[in-house]
N, C-alpha and C. Protein backbone atom coordinates (compact mmCIF):
# COMPACT_ATOMS: atom_id res chain seq x y z
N UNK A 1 0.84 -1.19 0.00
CA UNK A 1 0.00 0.00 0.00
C UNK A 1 0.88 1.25 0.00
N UNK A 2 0.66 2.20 -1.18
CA UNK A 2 1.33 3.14 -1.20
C UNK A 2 1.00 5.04 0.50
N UNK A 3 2.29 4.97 0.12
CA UNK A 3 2.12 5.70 1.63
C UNK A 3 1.50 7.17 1.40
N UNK A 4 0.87 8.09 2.21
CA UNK A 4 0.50 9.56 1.52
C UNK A 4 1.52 9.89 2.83
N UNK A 5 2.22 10.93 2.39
CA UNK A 5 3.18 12.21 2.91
C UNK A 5 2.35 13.49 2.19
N UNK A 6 2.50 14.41 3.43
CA UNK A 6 1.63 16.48 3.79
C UNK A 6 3.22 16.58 3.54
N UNK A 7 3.55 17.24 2.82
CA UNK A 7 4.58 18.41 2.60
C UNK A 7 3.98 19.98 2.99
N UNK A 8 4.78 20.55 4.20
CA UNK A 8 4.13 21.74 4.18
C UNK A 8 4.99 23.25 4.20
N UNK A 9 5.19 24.05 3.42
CA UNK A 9 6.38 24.61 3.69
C UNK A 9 5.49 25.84 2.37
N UNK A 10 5.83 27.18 3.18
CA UNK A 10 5.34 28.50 2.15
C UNK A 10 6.47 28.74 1.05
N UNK A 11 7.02 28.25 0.64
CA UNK A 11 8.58 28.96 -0.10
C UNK A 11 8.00 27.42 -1.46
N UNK A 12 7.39 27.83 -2.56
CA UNK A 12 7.57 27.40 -3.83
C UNK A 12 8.55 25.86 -4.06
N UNK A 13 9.72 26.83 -3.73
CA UNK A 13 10.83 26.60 -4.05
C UNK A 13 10.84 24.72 -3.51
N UNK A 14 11.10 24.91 -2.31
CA UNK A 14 10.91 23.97 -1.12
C UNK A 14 10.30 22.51 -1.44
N UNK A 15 8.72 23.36 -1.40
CA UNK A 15 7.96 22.31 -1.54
C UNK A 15 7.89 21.51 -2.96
N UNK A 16 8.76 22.38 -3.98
CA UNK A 16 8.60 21.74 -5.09
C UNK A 16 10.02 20.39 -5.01
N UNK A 17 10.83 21.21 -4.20
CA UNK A 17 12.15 19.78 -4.62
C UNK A 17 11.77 18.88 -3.43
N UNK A 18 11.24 18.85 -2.08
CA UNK A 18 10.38 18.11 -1.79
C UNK A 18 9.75 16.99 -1.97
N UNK A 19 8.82 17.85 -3.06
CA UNK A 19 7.63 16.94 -3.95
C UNK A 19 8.29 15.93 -4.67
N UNK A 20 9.07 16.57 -5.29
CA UNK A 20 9.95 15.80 -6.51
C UNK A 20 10.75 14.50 -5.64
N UNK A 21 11.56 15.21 -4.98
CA UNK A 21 12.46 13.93 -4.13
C UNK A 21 10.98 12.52 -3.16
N UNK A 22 10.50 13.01 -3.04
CA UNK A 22 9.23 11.75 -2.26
C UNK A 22 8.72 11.26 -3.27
N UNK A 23 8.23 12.03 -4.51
CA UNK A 23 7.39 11.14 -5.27
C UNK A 23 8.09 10.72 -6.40
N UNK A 24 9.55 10.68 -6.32
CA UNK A 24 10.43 9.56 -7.09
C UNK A 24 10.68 8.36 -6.68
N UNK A 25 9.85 8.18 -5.20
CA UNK A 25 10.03 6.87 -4.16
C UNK A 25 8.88 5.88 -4.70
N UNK A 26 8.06 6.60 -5.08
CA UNK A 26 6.42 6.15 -5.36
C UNK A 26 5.73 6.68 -4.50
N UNK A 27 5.83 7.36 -3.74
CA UNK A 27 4.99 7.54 -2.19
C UNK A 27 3.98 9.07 -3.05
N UNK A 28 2.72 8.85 -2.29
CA UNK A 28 1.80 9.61 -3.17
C UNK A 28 2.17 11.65 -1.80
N UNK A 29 2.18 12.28 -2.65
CA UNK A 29 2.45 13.88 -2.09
C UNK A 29 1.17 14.49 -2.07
N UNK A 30 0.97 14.86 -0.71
CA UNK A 30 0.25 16.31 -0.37
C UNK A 30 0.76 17.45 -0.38
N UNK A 31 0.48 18.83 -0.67
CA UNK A 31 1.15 19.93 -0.53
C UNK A 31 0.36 20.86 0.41
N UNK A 32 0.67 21.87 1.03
CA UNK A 32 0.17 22.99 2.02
C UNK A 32 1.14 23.95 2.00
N UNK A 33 0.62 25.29 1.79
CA UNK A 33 1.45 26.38 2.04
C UNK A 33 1.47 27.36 3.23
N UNK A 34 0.46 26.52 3.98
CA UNK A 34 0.26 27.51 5.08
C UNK A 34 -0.45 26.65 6.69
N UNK A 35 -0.46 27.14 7.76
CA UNK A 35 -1.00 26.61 8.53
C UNK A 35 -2.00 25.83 8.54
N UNK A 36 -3.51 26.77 7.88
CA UNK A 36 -4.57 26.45 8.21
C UNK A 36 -5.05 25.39 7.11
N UNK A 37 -4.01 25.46 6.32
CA UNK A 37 -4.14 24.74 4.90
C UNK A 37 -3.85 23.44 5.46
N UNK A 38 -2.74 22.86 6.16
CA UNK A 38 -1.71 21.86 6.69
C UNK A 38 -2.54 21.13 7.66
N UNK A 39 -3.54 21.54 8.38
CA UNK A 39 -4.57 21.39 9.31
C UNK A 39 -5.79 20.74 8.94
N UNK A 40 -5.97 21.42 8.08
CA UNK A 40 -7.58 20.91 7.19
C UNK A 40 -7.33 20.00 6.51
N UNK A 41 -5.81 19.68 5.39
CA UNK A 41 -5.93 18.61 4.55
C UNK A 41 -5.39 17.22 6.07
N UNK A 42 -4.69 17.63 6.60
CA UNK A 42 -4.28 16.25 7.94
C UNK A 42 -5.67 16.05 8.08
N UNK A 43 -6.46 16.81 8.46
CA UNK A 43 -7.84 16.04 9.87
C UNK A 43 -8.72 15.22 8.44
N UNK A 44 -8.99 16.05 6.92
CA UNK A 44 -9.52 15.03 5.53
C UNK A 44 -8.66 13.95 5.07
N UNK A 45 -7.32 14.24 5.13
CA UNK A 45 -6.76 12.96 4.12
C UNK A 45 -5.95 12.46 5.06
N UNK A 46 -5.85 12.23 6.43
CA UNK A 46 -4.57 11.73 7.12
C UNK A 46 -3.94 10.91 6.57
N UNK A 47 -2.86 11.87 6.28
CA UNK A 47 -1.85 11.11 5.76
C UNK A 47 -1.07 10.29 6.73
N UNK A 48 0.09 9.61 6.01
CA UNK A 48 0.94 8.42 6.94
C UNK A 48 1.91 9.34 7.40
N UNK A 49 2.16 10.49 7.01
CA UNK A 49 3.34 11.30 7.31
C UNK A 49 3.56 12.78 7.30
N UNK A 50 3.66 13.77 7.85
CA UNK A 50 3.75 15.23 7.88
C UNK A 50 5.34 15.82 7.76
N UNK A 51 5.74 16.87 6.41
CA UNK A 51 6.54 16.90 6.84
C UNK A 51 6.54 18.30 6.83
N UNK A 52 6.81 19.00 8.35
CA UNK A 52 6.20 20.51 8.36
C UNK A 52 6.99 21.51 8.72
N UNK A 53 7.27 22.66 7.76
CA UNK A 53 8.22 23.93 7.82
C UNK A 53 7.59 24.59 8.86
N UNK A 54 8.44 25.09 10.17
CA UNK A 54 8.18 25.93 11.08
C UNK A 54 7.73 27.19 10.47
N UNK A 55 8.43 28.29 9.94
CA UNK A 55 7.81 28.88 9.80
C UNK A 55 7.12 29.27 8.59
N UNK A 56 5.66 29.74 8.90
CA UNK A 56 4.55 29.59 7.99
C UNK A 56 3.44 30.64 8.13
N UNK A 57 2.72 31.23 7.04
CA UNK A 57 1.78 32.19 7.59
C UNK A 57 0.57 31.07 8.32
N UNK A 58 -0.10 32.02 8.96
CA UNK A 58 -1.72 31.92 9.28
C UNK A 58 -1.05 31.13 10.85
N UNK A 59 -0.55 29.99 10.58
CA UNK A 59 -0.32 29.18 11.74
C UNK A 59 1.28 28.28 11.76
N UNK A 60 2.07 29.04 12.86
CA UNK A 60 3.55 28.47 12.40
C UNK A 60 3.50 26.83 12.92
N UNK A 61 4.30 26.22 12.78
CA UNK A 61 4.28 24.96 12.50
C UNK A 61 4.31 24.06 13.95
N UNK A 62 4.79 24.88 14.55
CA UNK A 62 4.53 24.64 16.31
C UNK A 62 3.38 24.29 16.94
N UNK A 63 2.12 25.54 16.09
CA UNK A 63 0.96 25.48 16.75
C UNK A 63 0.43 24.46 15.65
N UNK A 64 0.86 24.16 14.92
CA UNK A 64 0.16 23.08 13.80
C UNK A 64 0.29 21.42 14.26
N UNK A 65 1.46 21.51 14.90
CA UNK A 65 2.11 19.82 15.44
C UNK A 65 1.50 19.73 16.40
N UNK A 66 1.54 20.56 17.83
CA UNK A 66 0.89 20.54 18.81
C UNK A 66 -1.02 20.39 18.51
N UNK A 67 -1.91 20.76 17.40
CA UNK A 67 -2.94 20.75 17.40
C UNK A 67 -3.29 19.53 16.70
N UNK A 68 -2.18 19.26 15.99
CA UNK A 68 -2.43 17.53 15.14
C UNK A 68 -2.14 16.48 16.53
N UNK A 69 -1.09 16.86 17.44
CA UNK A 69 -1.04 16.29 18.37
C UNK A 69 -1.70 15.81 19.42
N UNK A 70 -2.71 17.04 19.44
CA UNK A 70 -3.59 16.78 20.25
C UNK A 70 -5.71 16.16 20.18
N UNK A 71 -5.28 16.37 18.44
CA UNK A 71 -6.57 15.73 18.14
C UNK A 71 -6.77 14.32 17.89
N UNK A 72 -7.83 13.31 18.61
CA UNK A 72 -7.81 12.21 18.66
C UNK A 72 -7.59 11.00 17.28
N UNK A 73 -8.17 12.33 15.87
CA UNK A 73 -7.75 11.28 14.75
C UNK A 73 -6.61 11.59 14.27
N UNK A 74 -5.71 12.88 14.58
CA UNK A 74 -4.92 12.81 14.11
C UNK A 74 -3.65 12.65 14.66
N UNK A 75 -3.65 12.07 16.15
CA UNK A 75 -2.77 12.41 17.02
C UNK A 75 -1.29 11.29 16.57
N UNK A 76 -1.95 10.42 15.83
CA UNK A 76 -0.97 9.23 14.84
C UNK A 76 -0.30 9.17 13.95
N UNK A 77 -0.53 10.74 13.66
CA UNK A 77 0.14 10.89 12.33
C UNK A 77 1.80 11.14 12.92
N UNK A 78 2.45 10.46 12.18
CA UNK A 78 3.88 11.24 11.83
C UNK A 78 4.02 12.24 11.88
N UNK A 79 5.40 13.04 12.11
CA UNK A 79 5.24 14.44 11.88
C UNK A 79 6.80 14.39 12.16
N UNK A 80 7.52 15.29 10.78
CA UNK A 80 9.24 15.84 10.99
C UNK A 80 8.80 17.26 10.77
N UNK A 81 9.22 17.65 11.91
CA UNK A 81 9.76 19.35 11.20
C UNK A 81 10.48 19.74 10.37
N UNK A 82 10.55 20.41 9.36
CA UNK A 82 11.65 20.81 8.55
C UNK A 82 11.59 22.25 8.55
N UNK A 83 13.04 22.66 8.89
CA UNK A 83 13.43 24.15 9.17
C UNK A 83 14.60 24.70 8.95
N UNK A 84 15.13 25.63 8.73
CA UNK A 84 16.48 26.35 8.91
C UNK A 84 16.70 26.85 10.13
N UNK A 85 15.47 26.73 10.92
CA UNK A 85 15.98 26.63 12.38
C UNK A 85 16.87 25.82 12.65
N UNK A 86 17.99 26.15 13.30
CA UNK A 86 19.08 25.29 13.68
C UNK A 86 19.46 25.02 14.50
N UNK A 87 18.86 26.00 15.68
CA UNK A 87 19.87 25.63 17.10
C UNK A 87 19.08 24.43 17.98
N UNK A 88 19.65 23.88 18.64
CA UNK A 88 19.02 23.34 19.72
C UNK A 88 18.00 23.10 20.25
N UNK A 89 18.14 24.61 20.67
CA UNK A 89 16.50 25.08 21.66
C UNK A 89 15.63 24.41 19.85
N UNK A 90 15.52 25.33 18.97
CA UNK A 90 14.18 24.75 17.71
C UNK A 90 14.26 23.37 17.76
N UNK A 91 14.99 22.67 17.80
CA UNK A 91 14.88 21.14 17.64
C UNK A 91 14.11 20.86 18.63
N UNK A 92 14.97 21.14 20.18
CA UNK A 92 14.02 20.76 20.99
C UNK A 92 12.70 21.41 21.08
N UNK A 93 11.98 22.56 21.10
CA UNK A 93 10.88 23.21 21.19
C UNK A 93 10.02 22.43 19.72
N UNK A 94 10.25 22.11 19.14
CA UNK A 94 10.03 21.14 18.22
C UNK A 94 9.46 19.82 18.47
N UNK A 95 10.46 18.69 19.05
CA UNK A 95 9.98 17.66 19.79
C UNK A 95 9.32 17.64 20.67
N UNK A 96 9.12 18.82 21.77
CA UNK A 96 8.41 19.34 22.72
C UNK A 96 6.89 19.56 22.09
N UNK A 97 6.65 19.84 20.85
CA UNK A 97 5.24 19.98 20.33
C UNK A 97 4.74 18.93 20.10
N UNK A 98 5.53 17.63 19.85
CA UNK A 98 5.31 16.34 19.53
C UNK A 98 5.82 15.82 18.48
N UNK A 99 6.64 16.69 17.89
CA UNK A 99 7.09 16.03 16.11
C UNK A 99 7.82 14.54 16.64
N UNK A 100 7.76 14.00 15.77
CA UNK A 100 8.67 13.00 15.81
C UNK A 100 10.56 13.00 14.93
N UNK A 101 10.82 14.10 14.66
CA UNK A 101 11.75 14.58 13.92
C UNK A 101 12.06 15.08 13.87
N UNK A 102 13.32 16.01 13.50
CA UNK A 102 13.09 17.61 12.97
C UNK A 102 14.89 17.43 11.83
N UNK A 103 14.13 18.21 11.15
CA UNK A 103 15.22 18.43 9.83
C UNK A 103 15.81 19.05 9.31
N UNK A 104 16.97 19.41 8.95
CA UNK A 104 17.27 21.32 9.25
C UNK A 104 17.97 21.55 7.64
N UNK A 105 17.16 23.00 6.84
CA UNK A 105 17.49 23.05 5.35
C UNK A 105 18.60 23.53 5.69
N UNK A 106 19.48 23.47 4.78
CA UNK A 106 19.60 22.98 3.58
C UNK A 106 19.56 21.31 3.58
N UNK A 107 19.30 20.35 3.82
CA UNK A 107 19.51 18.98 3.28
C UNK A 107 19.44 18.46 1.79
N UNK A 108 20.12 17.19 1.69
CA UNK A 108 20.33 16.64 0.51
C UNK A 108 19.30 15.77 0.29
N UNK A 109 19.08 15.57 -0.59
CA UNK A 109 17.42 14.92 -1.26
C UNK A 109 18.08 13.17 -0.48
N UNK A 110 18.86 12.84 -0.27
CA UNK A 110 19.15 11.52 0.42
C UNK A 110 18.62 11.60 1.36
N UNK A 111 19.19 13.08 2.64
CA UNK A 111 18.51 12.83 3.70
C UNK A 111 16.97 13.24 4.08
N UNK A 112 16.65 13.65 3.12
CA UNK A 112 15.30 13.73 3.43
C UNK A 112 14.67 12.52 3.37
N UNK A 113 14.97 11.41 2.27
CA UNK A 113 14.52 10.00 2.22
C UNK A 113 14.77 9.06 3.39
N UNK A 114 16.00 9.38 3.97
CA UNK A 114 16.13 9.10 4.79
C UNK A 114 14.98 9.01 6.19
N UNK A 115 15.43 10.21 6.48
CA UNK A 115 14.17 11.04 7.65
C UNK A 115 12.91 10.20 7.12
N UNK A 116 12.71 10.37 6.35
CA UNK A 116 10.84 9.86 5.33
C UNK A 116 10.70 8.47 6.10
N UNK A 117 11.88 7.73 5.37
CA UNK A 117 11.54 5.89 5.77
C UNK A 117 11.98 5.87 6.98
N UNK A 118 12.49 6.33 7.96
CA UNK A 118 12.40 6.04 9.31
C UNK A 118 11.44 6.35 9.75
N UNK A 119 10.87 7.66 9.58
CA UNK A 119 9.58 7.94 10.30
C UNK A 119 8.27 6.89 9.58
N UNK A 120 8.19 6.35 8.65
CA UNK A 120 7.19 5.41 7.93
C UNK A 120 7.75 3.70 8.51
């Protein structure tokens, strides 16, 4: 059974090499550019996997993990942060929301596959 991955990240750019690097795996792609967007397609299509840019309009990615976290259908989902946040404290304040991950850009399309099949 093929897997669905939420890509969520406002920057074009991002979500397009992203897209490209997951769905050369076979794994089927969601996209979101924004909080409230990232929210609504998780609680309709729960996906097997979230992979969510901190910062974001409408709702940064903190309050997005923590609210997937805390809702009963979606509290199962996967979830890596992906950020250019780099220090510490973001990683941890990160795992602290519940992610199961966190991923820091620039990465190489390896390690993002990486990150992907561990968290799946």
């Amino acid at each position: 059974m093929s897997k669905t991955i939420l890509v969520v990240d406002d920057s074009p750019a991002h979500l397009e090499l992203m897209q490209r690097t997951i769905e050369g795996r076979g794994w089927e792609v969601l996209t979101a550019a924004d909080g409230e967007q990232a929210l609504e397609k998780a609680e309709t299509r729960r996906p097997d996997l979230i992979l969510l840019d901190v910062v974001l309009p409408k709702k940064n990615g903190y309050q997005v993990c923590r609210q997937l976290k805390q809702g009963n259908a979606t509290k199962s989902i996967k979830i890596i942060m992906v950020s250019s946040k780099s220090q510490e404290s973001d990683k941890y304040w990160g795992l602290k929301q519940g992610a199961d991950g966190y991923l820091v850009k620039p990465f190489a399309p390896a390690e993002l596959l990486r990150a992907v099949e561990q968290a799946l």
